[in-house]
N, C-alpha and C. Protein backbone atom coordinates (compact mmCIF):
# COMPACT_ATOMS: atom_id res chain seq x y z
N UNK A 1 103.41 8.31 89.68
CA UNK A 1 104.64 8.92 89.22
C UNK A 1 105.75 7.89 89.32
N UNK A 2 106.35 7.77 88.07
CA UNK A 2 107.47 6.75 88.27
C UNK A 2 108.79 7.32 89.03
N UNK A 3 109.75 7.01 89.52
CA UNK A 3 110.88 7.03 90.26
C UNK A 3 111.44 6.09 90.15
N UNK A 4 112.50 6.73 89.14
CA UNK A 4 113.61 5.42 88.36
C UNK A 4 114.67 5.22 89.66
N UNK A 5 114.87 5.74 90.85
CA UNK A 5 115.90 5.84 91.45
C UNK A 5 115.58 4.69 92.10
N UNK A 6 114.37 3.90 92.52
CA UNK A 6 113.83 3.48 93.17
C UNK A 6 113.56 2.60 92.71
N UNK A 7 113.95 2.33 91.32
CA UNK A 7 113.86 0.66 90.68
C UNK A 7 114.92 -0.29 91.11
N UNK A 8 115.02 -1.15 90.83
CA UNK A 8 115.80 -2.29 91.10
C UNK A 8 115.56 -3.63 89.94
N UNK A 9 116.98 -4.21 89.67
CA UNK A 9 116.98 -4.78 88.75
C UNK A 9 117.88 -6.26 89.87
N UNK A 10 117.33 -7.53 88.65
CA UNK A 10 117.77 -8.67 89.25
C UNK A 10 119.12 -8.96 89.20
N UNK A 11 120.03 -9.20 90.11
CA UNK A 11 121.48 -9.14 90.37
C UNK A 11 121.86 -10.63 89.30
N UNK A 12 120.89 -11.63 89.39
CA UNK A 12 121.35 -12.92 88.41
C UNK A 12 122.01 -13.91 89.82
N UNK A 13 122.44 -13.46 90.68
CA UNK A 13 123.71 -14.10 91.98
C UNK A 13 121.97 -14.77 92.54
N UNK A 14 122.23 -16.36 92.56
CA UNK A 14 121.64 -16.83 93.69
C UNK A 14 119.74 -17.11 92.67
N UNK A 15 119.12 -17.64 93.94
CA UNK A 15 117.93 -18.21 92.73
C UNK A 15 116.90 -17.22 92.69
N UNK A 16 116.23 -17.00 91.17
CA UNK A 16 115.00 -16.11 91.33
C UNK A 16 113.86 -15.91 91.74
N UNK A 17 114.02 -17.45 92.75
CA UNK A 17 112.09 -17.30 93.61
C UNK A 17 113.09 -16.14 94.94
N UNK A 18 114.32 -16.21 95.30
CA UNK A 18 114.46 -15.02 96.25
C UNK A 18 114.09 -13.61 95.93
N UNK A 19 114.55 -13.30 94.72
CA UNK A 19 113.89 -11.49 94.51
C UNK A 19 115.27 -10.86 94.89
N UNK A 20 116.38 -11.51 94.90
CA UNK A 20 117.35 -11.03 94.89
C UNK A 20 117.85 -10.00 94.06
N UNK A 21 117.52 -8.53 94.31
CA UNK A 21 117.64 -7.35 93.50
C UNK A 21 118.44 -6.51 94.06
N UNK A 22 119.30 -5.33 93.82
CA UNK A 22 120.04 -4.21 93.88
C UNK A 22 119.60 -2.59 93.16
N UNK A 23 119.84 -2.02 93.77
CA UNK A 23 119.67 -0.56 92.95
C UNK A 23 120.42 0.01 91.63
N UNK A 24 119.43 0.26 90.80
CA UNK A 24 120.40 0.51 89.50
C UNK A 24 121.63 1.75 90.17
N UNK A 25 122.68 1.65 89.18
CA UNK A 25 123.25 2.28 89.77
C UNK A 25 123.75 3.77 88.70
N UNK A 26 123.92 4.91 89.35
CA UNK A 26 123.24 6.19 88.89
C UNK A 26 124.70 6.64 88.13
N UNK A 27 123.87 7.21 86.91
CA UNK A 27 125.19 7.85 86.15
C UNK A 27 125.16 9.46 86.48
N UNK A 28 126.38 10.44 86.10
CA UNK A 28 126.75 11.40 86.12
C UNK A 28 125.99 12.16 85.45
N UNK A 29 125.78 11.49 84.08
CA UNK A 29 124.91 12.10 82.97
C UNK A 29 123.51 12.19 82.89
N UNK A 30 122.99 11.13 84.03
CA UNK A 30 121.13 10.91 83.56
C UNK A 30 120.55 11.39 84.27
N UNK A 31 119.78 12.62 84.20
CA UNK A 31 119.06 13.34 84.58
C UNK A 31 117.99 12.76 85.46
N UNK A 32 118.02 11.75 85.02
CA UNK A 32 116.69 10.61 86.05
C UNK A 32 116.97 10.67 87.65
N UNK A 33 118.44 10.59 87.74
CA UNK A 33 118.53 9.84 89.04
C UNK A 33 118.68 11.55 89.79
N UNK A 34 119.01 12.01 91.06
CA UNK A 34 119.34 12.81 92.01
C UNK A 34 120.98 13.06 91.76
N UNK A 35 121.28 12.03 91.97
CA UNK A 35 122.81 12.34 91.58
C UNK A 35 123.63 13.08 90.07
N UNK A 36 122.43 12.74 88.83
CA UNK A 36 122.91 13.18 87.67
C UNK A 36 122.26 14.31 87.82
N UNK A 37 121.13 14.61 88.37
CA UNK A 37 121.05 16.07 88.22
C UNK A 37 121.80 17.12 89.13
N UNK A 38 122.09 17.12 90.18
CA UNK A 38 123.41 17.59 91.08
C UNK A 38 124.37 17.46 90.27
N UNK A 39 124.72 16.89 89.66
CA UNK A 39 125.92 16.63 88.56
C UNK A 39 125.93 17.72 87.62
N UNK A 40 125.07 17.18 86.70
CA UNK A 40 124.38 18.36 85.85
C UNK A 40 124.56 19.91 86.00
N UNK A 41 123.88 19.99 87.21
CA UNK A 41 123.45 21.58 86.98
C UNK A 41 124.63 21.71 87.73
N UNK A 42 125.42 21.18 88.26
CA UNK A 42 126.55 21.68 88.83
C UNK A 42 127.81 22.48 88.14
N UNK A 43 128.04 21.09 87.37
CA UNK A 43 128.89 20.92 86.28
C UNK A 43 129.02 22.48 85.29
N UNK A 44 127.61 22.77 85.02
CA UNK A 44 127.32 23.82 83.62
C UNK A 44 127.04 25.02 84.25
N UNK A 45 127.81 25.16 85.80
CA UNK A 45 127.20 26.61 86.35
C UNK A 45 128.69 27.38 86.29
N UNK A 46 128.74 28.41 86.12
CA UNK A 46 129.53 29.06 85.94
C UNK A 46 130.48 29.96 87.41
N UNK A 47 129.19 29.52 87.88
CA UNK A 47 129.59 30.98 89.50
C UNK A 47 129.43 29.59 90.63
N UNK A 48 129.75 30.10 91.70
CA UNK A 48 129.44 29.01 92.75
C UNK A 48 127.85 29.65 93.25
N UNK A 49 127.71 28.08 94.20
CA UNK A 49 126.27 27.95 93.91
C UNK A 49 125.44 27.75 95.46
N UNK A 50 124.93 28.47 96.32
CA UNK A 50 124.33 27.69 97.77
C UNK A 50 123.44 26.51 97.03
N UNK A 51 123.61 25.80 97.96
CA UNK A 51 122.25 24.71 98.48
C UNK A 51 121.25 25.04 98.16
N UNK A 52 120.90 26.11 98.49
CA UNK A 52 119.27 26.52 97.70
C UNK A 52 119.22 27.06 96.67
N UNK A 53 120.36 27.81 96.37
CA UNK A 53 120.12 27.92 94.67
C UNK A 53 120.84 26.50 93.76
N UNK A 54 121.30 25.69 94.23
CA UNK A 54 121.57 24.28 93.36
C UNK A 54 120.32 23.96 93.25
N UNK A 55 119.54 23.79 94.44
CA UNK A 55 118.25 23.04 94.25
C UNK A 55 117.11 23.81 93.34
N UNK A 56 117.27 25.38 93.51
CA UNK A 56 116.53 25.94 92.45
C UNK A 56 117.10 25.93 90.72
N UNK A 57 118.00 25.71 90.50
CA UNK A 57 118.70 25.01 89.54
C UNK A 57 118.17 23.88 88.92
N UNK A 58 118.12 23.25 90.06
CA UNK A 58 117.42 21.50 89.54
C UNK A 58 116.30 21.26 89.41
N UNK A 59 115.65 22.83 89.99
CA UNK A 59 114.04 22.62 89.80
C UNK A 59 113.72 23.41 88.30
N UNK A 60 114.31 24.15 87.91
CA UNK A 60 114.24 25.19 86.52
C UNK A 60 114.49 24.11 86.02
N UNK A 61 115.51 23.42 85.84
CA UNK A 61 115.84 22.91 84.62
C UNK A 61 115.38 21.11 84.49
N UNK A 62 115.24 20.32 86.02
CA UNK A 62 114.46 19.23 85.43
C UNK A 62 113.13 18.41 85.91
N UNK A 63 112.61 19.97 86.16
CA UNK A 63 111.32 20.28 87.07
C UNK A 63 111.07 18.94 88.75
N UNK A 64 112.46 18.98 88.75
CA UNK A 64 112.30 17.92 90.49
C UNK A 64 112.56 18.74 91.37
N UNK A 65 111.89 18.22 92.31
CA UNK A 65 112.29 19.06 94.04
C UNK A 65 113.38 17.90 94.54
N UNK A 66 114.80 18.01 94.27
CA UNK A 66 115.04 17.96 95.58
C UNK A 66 115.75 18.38 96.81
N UNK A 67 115.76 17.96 97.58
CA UNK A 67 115.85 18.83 98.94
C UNK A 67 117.58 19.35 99.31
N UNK A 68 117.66 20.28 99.83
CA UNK A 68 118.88 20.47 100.16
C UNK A 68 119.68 19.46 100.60
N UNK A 69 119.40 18.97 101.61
CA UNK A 69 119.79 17.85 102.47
C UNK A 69 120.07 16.71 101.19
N UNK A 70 119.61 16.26 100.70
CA UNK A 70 119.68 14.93 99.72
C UNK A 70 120.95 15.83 98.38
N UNK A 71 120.76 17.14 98.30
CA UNK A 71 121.90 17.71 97.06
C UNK A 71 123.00 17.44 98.39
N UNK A 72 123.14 17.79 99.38
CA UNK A 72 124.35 18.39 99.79
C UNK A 72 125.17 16.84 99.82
N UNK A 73 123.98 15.35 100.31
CA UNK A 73 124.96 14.05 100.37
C UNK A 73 125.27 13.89 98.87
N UNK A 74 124.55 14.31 97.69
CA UNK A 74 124.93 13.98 96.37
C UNK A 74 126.02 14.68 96.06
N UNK A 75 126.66 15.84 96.66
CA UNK A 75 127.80 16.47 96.59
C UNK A 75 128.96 15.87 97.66
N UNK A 76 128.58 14.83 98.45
CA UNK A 76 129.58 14.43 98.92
C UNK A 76 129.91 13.00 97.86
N UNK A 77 129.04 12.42 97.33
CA UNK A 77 128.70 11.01 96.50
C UNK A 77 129.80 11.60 95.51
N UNK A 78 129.86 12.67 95.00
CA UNK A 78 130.80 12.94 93.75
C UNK A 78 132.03 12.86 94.71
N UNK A 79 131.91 13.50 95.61
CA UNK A 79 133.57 13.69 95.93
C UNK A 79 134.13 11.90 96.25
N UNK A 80 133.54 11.98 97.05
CA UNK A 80 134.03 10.46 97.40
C UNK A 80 133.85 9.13 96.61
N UNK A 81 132.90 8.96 95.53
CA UNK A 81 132.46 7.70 94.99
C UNK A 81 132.66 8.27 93.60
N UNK A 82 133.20 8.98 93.73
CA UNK A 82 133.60 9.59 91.98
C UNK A 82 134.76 10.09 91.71
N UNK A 83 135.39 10.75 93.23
CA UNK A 83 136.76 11.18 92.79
C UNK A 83 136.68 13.11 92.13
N UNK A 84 135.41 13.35 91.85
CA UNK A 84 135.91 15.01 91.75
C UNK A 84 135.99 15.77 92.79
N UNK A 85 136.17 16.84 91.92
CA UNK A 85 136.69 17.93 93.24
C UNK A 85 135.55 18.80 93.24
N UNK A 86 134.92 18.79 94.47
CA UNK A 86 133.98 19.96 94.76
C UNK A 86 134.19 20.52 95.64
N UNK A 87 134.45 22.26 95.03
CA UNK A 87 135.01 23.16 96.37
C UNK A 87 133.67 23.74 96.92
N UNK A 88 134.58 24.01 98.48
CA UNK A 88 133.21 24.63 98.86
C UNK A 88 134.56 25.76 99.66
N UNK A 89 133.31 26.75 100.12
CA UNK A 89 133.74 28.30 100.95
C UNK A 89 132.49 28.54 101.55
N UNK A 90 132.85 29.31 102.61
CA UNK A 90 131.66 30.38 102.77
C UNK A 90 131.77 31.31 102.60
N UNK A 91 130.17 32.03 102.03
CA UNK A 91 129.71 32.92 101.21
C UNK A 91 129.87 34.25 102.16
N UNK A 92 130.45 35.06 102.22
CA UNK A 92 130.85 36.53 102.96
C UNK A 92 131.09 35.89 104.36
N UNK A 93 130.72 36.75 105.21
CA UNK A 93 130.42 36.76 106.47
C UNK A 93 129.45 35.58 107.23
N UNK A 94 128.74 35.19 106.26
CA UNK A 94 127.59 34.09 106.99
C UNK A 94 128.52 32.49 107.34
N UNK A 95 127.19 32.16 108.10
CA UNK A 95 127.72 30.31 107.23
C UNK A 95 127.51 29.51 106.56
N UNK A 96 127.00 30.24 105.90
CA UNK A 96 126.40 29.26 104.75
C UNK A 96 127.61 29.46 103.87
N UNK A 97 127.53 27.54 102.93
CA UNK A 97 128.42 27.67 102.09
C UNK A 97 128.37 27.60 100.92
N UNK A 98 129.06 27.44 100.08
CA UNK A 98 128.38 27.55 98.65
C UNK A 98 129.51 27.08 97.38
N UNK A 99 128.62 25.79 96.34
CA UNK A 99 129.76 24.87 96.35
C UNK A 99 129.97 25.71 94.43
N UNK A 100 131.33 25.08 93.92
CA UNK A 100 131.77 24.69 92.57
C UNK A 100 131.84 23.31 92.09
N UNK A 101 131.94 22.99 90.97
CA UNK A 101 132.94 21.33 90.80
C UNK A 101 134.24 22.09 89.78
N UNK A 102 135.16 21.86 89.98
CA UNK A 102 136.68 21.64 89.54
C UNK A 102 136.39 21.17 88.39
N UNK A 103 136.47 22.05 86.85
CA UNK A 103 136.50 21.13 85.80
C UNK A 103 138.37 20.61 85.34
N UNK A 104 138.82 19.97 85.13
CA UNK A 104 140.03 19.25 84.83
C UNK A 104 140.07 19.28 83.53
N UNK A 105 141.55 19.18 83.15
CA UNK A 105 141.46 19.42 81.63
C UNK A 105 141.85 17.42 81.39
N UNK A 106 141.33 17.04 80.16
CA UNK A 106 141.74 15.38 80.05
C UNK A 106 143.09 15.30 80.15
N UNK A 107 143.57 14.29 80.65
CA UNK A 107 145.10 13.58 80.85
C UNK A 107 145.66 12.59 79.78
N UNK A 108 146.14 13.15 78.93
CA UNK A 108 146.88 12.61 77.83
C UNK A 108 147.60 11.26 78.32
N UNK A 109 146.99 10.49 77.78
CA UNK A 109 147.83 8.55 78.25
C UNK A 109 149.06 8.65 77.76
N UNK A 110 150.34 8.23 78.66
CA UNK A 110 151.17 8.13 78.20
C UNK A 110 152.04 6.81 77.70
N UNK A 111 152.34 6.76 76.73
CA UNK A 111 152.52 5.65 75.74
C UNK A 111 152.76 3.87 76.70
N UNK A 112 152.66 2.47 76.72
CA UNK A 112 153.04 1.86 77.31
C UNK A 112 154.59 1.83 77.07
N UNK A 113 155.92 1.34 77.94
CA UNK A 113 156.63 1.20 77.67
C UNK A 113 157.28 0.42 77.16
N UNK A 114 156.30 -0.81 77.29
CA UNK A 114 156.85 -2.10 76.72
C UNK A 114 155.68 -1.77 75.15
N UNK A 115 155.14 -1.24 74.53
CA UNK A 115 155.00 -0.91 73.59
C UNK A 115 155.75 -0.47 73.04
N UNK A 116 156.70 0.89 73.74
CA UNK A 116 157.51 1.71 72.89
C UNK A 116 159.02 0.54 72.46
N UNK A 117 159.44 -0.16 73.45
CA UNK A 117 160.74 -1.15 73.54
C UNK A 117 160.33 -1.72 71.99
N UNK A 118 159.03 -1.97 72.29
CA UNK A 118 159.09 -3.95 71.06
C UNK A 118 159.09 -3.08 69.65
């Protein structure tokens, strides 16, 4: 079974009898990696979601197991190494919690000013 997460590509820095390699690094969008699918099924859910139903999420839709524990650091990877907002609460009375992502509407660029001057 291949596991693209787990490839590594040559950095080019330094000589190639070392094997000097790095981890590709994971998009939002590609379903390949752990992180795009936490992304994914996050993104397109409508209701908030426990840990175990994200992960049953990710198993319906891109037939992978993975584990709570590995979604819950991929939900910290967005917040912090990506900058969104993922809320979390707990669910009634328990403690368990149970997350959203914050969709944002796009931010209209506003003109340069030394564009508008010249």
């Amino acid at each position: 079974m291949a596991n693209h997460e787990n490839q590594a590509i040559t950095t080019g820095i330094g000589s190639k009898s070392t094997g000097a390699t790095r981890p590709r690094r994971a998009s939002l969008d590609n379903p390949a990696c752990q992180l795009g699918r936490t992304y994914l099924a996050l993104s397109e859910s409508r209701s908030w979601l426990m840990l175990n139903e994200l992960a049953a999420e990710i198993r319906k839709r891109f037939d992978r197991l993975d584990s709570e524990a590995a979604i819950s650091a991929r939900l910290r990877d967005l917040r912090r190494q990506h900058g969104l907002i993922v809320e979390s609460r707990r669910r009634g009375d328990s403690a368990a919690h149970e997350y959203r992502l914050i969709r944002l509407a796009p931010v209209k660029r506003q003109p340069d000013m030394l564009g508008v001057l010249q």
